[in-house]
Each structure stands twice: as structure tokens, then as C-alpha cells.
Protein backbone atom coordinates (compact mmCIF):
# COMPACT_ATOMS: atom_id res chain seq x y z
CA UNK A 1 4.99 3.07 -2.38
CA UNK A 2 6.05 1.47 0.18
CA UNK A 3 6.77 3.62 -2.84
CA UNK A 4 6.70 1.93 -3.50
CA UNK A 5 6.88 4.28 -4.04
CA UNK A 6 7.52 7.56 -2.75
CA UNK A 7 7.88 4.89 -0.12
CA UNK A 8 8.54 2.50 -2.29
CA UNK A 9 7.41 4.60 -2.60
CA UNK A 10 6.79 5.54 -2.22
CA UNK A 11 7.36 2.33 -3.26
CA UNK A 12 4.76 3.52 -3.12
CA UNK A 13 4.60 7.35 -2.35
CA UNK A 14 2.55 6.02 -8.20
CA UNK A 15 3.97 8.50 -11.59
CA UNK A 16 1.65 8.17 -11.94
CA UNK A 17 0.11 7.67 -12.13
CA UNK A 18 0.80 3.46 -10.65
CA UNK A 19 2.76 0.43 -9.15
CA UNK A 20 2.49 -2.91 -10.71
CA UNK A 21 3.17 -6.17 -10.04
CA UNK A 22 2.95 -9.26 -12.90
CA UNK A 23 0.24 -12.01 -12.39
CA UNK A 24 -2.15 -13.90 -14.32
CA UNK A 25 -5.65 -12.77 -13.93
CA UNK A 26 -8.24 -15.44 -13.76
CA UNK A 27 -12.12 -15.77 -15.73
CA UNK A 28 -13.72 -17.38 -19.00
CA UNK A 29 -14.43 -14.35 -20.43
CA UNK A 30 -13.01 -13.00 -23.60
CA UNK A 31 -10.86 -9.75 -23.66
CA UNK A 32 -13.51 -7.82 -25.64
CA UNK A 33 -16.05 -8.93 -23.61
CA UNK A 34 -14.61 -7.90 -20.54
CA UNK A 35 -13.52 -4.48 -21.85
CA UNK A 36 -17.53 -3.85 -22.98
CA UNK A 37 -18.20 -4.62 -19.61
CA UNK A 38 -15.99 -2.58 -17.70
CA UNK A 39 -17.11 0.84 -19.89
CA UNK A 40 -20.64 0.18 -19.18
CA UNK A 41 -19.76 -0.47 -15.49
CA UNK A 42 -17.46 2.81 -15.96
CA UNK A 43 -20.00 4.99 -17.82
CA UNK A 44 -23.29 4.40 -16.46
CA UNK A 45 -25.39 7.30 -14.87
CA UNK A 46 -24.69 10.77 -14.90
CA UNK A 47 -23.08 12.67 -11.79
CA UNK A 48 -25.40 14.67 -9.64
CA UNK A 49 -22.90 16.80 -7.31
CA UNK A 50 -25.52 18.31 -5.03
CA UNK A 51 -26.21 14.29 -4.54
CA UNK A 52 -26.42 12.93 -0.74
CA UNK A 53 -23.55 10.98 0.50
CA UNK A 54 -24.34 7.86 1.69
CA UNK A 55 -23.61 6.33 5.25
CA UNK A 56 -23.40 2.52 6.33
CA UNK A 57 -21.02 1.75 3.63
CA UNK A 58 -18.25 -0.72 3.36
CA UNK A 59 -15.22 0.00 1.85
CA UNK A 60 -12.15 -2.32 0.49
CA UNK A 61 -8.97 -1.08 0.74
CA UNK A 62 -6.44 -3.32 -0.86
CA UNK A 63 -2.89 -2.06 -0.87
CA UNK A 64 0.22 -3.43 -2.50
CA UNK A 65 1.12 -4.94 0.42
CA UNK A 66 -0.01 -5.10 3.56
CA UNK A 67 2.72 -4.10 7.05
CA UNK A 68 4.25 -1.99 4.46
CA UNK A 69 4.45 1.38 6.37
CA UNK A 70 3.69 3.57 3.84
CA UNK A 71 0.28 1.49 3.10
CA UNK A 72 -0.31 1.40 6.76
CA UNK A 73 -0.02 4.96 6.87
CA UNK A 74 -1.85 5.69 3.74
CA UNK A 75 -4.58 2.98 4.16
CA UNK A 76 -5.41 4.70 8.17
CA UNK A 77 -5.94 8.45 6.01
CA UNK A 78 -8.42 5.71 4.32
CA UNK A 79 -10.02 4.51 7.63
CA UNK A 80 -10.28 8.11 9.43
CA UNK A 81 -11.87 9.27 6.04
CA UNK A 82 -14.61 6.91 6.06
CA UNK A 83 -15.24 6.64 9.69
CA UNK A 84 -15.79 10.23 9.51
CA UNK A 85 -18.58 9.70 6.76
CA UNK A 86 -20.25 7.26 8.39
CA UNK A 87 -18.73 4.10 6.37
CA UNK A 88 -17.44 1.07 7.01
CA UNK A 89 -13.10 0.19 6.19
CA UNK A 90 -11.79 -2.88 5.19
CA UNK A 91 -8.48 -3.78 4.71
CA UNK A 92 -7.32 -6.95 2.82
CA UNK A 93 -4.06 -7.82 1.12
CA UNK A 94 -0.88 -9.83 0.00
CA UNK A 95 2.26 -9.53 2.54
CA UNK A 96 4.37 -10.08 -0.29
CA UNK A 97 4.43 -6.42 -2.84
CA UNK A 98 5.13 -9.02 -5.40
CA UNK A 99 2.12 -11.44 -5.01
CA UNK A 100 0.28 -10.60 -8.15
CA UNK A 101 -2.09 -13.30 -8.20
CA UNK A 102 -2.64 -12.90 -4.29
CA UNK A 103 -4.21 -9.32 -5.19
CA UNK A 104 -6.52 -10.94 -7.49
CA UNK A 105 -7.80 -13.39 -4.88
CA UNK A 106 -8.85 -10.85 -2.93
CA UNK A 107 -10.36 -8.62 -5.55
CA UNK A 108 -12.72 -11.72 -5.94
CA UNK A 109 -13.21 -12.05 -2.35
CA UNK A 110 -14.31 -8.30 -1.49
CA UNK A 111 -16.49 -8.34 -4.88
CA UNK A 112 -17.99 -12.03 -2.94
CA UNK A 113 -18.75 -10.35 0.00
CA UNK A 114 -20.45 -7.20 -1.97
CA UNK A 115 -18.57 -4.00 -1.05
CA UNK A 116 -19.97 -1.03 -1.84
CA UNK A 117 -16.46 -0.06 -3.01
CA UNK A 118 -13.05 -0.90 -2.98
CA UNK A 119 -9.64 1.33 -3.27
CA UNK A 120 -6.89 -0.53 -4.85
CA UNK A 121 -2.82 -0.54 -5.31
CA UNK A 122 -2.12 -2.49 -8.31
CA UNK A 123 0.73 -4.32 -8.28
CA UNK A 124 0.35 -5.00 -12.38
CA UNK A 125 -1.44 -2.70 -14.56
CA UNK A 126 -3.06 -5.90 -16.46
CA UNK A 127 -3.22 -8.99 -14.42
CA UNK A 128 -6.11 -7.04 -12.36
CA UNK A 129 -8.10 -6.09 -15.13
CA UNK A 130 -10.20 -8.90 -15.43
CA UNK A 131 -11.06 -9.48 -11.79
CA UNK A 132 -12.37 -6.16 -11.42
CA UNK A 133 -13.99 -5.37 -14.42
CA UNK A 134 -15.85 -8.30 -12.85
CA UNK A 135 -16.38 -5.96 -9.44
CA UNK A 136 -17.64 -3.19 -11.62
CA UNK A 137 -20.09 -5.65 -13.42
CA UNK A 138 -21.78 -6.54 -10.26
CA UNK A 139 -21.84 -2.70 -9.08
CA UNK A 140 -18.69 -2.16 -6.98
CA UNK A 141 -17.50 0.89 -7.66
CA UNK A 142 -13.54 0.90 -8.16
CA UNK A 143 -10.85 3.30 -7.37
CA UNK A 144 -7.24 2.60 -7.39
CA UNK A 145 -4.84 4.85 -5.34
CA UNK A 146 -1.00 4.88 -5.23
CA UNK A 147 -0.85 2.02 -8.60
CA UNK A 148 -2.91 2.55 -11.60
CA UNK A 149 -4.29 -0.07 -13.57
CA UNK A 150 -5.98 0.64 -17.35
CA UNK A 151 -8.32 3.52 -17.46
CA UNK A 152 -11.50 0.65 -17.94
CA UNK A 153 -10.57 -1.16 -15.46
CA UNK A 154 -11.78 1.28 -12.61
CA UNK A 155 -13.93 4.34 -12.26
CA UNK A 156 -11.44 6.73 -11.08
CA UNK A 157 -7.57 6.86 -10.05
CA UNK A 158 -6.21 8.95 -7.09
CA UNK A 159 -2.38 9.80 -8.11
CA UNK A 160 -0.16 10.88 -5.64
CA UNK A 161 0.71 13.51 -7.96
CA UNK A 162 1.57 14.26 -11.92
CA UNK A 163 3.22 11.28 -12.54
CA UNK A 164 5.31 14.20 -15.09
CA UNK A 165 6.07 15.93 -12.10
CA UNK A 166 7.19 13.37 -9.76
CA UNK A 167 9.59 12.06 -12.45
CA UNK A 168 10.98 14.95 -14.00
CA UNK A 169 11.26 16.98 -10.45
CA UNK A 170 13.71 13.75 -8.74
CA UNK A 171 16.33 13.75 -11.91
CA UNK A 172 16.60 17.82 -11.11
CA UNK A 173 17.01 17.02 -7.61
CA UNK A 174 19.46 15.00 -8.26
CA UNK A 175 21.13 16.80 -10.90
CA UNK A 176 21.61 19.78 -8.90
CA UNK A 177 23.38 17.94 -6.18
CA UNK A 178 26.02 16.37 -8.52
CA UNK A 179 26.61 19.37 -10.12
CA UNK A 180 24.69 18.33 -13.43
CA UNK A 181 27.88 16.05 -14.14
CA UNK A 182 28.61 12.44 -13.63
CA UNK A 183 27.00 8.65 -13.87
CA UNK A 184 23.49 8.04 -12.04
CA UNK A 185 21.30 4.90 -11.46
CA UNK A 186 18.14 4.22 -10.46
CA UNK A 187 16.80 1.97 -7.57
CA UNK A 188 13.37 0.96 -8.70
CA UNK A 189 10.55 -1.55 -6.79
CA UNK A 190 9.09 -4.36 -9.11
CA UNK A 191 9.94 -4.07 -12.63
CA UNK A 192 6.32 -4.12 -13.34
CA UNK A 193 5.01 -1.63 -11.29
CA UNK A 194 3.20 0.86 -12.93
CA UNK A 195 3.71 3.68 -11.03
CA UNK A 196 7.62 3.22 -10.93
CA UNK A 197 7.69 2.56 -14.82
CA UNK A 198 5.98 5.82 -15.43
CA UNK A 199 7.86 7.79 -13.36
CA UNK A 200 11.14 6.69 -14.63
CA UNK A 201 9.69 7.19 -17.90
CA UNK A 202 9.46 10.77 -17.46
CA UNK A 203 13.27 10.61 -15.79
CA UNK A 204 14.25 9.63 -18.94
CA UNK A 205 12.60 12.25 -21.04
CA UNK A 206 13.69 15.07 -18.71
CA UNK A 207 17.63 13.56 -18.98
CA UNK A 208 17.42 14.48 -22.92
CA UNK A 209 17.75 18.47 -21.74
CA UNK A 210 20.89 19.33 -23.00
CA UNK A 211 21.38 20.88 -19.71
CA UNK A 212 21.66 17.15 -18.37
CA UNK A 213 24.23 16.32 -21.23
CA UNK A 214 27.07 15.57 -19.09
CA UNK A 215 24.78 13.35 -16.51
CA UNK A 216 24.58 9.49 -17.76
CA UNK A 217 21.80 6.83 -16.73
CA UNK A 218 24.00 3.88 -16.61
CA UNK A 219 21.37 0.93 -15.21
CA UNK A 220 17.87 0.73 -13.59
CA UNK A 221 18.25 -1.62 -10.94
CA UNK A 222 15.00 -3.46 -8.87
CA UNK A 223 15.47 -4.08 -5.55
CA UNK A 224 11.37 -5.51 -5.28
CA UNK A 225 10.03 -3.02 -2.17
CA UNK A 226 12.19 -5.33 -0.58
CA UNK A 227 15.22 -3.94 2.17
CA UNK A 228 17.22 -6.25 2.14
CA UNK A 229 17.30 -6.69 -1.92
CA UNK A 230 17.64 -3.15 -1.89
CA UNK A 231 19.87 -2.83 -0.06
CA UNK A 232 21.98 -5.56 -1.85
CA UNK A 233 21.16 -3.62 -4.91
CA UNK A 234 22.92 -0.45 -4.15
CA UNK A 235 26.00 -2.30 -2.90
CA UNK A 236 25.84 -4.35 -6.26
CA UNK A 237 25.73 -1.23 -8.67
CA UNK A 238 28.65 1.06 -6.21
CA UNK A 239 30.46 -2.39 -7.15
CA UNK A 240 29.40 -2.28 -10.55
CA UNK A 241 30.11 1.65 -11.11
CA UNK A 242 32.74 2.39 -9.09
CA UNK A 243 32.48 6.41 -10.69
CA UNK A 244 28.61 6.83 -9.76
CA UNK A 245 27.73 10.02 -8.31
CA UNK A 246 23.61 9.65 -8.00
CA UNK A 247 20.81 6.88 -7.28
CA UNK A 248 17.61 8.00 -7.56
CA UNK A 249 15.57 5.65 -5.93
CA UNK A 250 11.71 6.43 -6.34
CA UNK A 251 10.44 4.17 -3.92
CA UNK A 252 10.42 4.33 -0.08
CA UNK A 253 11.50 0.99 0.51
CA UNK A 254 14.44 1.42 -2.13
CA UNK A 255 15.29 5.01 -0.56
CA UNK A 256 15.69 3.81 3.18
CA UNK A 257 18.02 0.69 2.37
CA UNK A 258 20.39 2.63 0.06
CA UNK A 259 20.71 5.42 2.67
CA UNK A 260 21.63 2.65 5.24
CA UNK A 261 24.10 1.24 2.96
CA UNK A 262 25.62 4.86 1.85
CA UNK A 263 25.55 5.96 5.65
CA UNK A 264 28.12 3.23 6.52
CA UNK A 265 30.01 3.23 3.34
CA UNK A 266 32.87 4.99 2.03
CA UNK A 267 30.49 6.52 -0.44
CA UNK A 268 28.37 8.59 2.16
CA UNK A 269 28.45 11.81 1.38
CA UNK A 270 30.15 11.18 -2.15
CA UNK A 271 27.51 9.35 -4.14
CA UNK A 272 24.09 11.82 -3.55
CA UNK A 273 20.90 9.89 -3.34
CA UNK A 274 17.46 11.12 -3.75
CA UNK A 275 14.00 10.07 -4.35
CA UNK A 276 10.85 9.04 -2.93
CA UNK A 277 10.77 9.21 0.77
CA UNK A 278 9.00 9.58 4.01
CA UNK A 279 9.95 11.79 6.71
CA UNK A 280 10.36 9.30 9.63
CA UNK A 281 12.33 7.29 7.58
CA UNK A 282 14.62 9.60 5.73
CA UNK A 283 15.47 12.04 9.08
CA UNK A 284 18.65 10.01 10.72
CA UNK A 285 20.00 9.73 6.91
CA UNK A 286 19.35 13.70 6.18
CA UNK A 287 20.53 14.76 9.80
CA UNK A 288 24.18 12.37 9.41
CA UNK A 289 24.46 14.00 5.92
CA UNK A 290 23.78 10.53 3.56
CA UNK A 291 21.09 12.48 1.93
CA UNK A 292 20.69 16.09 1.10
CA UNK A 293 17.07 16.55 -0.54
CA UNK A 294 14.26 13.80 -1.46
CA UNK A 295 10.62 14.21 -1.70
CA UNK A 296 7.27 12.50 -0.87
CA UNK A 297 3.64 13.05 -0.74
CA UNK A 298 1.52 12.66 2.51
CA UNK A 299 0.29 8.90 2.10
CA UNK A 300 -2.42 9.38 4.69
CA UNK A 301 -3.71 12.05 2.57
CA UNK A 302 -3.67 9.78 -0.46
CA UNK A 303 -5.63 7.08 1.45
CA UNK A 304 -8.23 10.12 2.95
CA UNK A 305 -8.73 10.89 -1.05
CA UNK A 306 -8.94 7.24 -2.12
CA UNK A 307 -11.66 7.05 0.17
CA UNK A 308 -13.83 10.10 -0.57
CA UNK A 309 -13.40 8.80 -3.61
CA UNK A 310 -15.00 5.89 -3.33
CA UNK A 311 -17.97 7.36 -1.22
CA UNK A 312 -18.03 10.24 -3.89
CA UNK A 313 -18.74 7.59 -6.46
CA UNK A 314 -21.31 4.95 -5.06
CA UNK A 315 -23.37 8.00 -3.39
CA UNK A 316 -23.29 9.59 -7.37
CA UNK A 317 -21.38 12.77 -7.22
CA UNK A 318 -18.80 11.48 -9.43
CA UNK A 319 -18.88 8.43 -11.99
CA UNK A 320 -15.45 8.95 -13.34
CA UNK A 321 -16.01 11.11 -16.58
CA UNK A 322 -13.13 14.72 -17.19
CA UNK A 323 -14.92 17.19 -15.68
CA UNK A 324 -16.49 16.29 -12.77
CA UNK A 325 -15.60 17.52 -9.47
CA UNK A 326 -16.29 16.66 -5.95
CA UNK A 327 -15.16 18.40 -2.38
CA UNK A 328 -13.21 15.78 -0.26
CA UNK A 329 -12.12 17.82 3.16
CA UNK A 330 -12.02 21.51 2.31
CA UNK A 331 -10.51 20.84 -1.17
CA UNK A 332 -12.40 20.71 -4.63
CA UNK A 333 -10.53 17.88 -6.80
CA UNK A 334 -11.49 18.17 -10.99
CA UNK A 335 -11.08 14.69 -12.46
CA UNK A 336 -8.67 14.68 -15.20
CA UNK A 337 -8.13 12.83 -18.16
CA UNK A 338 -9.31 9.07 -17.52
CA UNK A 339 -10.62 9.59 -14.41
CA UNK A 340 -7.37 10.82 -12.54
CA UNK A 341 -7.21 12.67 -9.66
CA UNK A 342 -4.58 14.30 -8.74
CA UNK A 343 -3.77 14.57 -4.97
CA UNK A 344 -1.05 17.70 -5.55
CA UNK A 345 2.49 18.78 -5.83
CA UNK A 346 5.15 16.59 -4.34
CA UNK A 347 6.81 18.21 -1.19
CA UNK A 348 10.94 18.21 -0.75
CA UNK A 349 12.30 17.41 2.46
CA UNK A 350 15.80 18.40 3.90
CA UNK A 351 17.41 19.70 7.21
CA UNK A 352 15.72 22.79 6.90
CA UNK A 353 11.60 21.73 6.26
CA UNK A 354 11.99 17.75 8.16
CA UNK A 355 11.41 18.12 11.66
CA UNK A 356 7.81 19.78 10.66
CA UNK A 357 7.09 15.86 9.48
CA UNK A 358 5.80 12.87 11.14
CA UNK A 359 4.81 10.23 8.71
């Protein structure tokens, strides 16, 4: 996340659960070729859990974006992990979080130079497809963290959380602190992203309670994991809505700039804002009172799973099938549905739990 997603989180802290950007992929083959290809990469072999992990391994992380501080801190749980096992990290990427067709290139360029495995934040849950179905053809084992893409497009996903409970959890957040009364709006990243999409999704569905019958999603606004956009973005719907009482803003680029706009605005302490979050970047806004609750996962820990993950898979403990489990740390993960993985329950931050943070 940056959230983007929660960064960008979160920006992103997904929903999970992914974050998408849109982008043309590349290659001469057909769609059903390519999605006969990707299963048999997907399927083939049968776990053996008691299996020996391998060492001397490369791994490609590719985030969203790279100097994103959420990816920087997510993508270092990635290096630590594998450095640890005896493997090699990588990291490539676009500088832009909307650079679709950048994230292809180097999907190509890591399957060129024959990784063993790469970990991947998808800024479009399609344009990617076809680049590393090609990855999986030639025996790279794919896992995408943070940003899903389709289920046969990699072998596993590692979700920040339930993409259910990320959504749902942020409108009762916010809902509590407006008194379950009043208009809201959203402050998304890229209006592809996956993870942001789903997530929002499940806002919606949790806002037909009748218990959220007086609360009103006027607009879903997109400020592109960009500050200064989304920054712009919260001044533009305050101008726009001048009766707004809540943003939710489930990405950790979105978060930061409409705290810093709230915090020297006439609305601070009047419009709430919530979301996806980190710590480091949330404390000055919680502390001056701009922001009473929001909540994150730990993207280091996301990055450390991505990259068990990986290792999990080309060593043979895993391939990707419900079911299977594998031990990464001192915690036994199940793969779900499709491969996903769930990292665990979001955490809330306020004045009371912050100062334990530093991420």
C-alpha cells in the first residue's frame, strides 16, 4: 500500500486480497493458451511438507513502486526472510505506482535472468497475467503479496489480511466516530488497483446494515498513491461536500496527505478520517487530534511471508493447492481458497496502543 494500501496502503497495507494498476501486457500468445499454461505451471507436482528447503536461491521482489515506504518496509521483512534461509533478494521496480507496463518489463527481465522466484505487487489484476504466466512456464515460481492478480496467474497470494475484514472493519471505524450519522467519502489509490477495489467493495456491502442507514457514501475519490494528488483530493471533495463528516482513505499514501490537509484546516477535528495507515506516519496526526483510530498490518511481516513463500514453493512444501500448509517463523499458514494466504487480523492504532509502533 504504499497502501497502497494500508499505506496506500497501505496503498498498500491489498482487500484483498490486491492493488492494481492498468497496462497492456505484451506476447503472441492466445488467451486460452496462456491460461492452459499458467494451470499446468500452477498445478504441477504434489507438496511434500517434510521437503528440504533449499539455499542459494534468488528471489524477485517487485513492489508497486519502488521508494514507496511502505514497500521499502515490507520488501526489507522480504530481504531479512531470505537472508535468513540462505537465499538470495532482489529488488526491481517502477518509481511511478502507476507504471503498469513498467511492471511488466521487469517481470520479463527477472524471468530473463532465471529467478528461482519472484514476489509481486500488481498494480493491475490483468495486464500482468500474460508476462508471468510466461515466468511460471519456464519454472519461476510466482507469489504476489500486497496486490493480487487472477488466481492462474501465480502459485500463491500473501494478503495482508481478509480482504472482508479489512473493508468491512474501516466503515465501522468510521461509523462509530461520526456517530453512525452523516456523509462519508473515500480516498482511494489507482482506480484499478485490485486490492483497493476489493476492499471498498466490501465497504459498500457492510454500508447496506440498516444500522449504517443514516451514513451516506457520497463519492470515491483517487488520489493515485500520490501526496500531493491526495492531498488535492481531500481539499477538492471538503469543497465539494461542504457537510462531510468521514473519509476513509484505505491507502497509506491517501491517509497521510488527508491528515496533513485536515490538521491545518478548519475541518480538523470535525470531519473524522480513518483508514489504512502506518504508525510512523499516522502518530503527529493521532497525537494533535486529526485522527482518532485507523488501522494497518505490519508490512515487514507481509514481505517476511511473501518470501517464505516463495522458498516454501520452489523447495516443494507448497505448490499452491487449499489445503496445504507450511511453517514460516513460528507460525503455521493453511492456504485458502486460490492459493491465499492470509497474513492475519488487521491491528487499530490510536493514542492509547501507537507509541508500541515503529514502522
Amino acid at each position: 500500500m504504499r497502501t497502497s494500501s494500508l499505506r496506500h496502503t497501505c496503498a498498500a497495507l491489498a482487500a484483498v486480497t490486491s492493488l492494481a494498476l492498468a497496462a497492456t501486457a505484451c506476447g503472441g500468445t492466445t488467451k486460452n493458451d496462456v491460461k492452459d499454461d499458467g494451470a499446468a505451471a500452477s498445478s504441477a507436482g504434489k507438496a511434500n511438507p517434510d521437503a528440504a528447503l533449499k539455499k542459494g536461491l534468488t528471489v524477485g521482489f517487485l513492489p508497486k513502486q519502488v521508494n514507496n515506504p511502505y514497500f521499502t518496509s515490507a520488501d526489507k521483512g522480504g530481504e531479512q526472510a531470505l537472508t535468513e534461509l540462505g537465499s538470495k533478494y532482489k529488488e526491481v521496480g517502477p518509481s511511478s505506482a502507476t507504471d503498469t507496463a513498467g511492471q511488466v518489463s521487469y517481470v520479463n527481465t527477472l524471468t530473463q535472468q532465471q529467478v528461482d522466484a519472484m514476489a509481486v505487487s500488481a498494480q493491475d489484476p490483468g495486464a500482468l497475467c500474460t508476462a508471468l504466466k510466461q515466468a511460471m512456464k519456464n519454472g519461476i515460481k510466482v507469489v504476489t503479496y500486497d496486490s493480487d492478480t487472477t488466481a492462474d496467474c501465480r502459485n500463491a497470494f500473501v494478503s495482508q489480511a481478509s480482504a472482508e475484514d479489512l473493508g468491512r472493519t474501516e466503515v465501522r471505524l468510521l461509523a462509530e466516530q461520526i456517530g453512525y450519522k452523516g456523509e462519508i467519502a473515500i480516498l482511494s489509490a489507482a482506480q484499478t488497483a485490485t486490492n483497493q477495489n476489493t476492499w471498498i467493495g466490501f465497504m459498500k456491502e457492510e454500508l447496506k446494515d440498516p444500522k449504517y442507514k443514516d451514513v451516506k457514501l457520497v463519492k470515491v475519490a483517487y488520489g493515485n498513491d500520490d501526496a500531493q494528488q491526495s492531498f488535492q483530493q481531500t481539499q477538492g471533495l471538503l469543497q465539494e461536500y461542504p457537510n462531510l463528516k468521514g473519509i476513509i482513505s484505505p491507502t497509506t499514501v491517501g491517509i497521510k496527505a488527508a491528515a496533513q490537509y485536515l490538521s491545518g484546516s478548519k475541518y480538523k477535528g470535525k470531519v473524522r478520517l480513518t483508514g489504512l495507515g502506518t504508525p510512523n506516519d499516522m502518530r503527529k496526526y493521532v497525537k494533535n487530534g486529526t485522527v482518532d483510530a485507523f488501522e494497518l498490518w505490519d508490512p515487514a511481516k507481509l514481505g517476511d511471508l511473501a518470501a517464505r513463500a516463495a522458498v516454501a514453493l520452489v523447495s516443494g512444501r507448497i505448490t499452491g493447492k487449499e489445503g496445504e500448509t507450511f511453517t514460516a517463523g513460528s507460525t503455521t499458514y493453511t492456504l485458502g481458497k486460490d492459493g491465499v494466504i492470509n497474513l492475519g487480523k488487521p491491528t487499530v492504532f490510536d493514542a492509547e496502543n501507537i507509541d508500541r509502533y515503529d514502522f
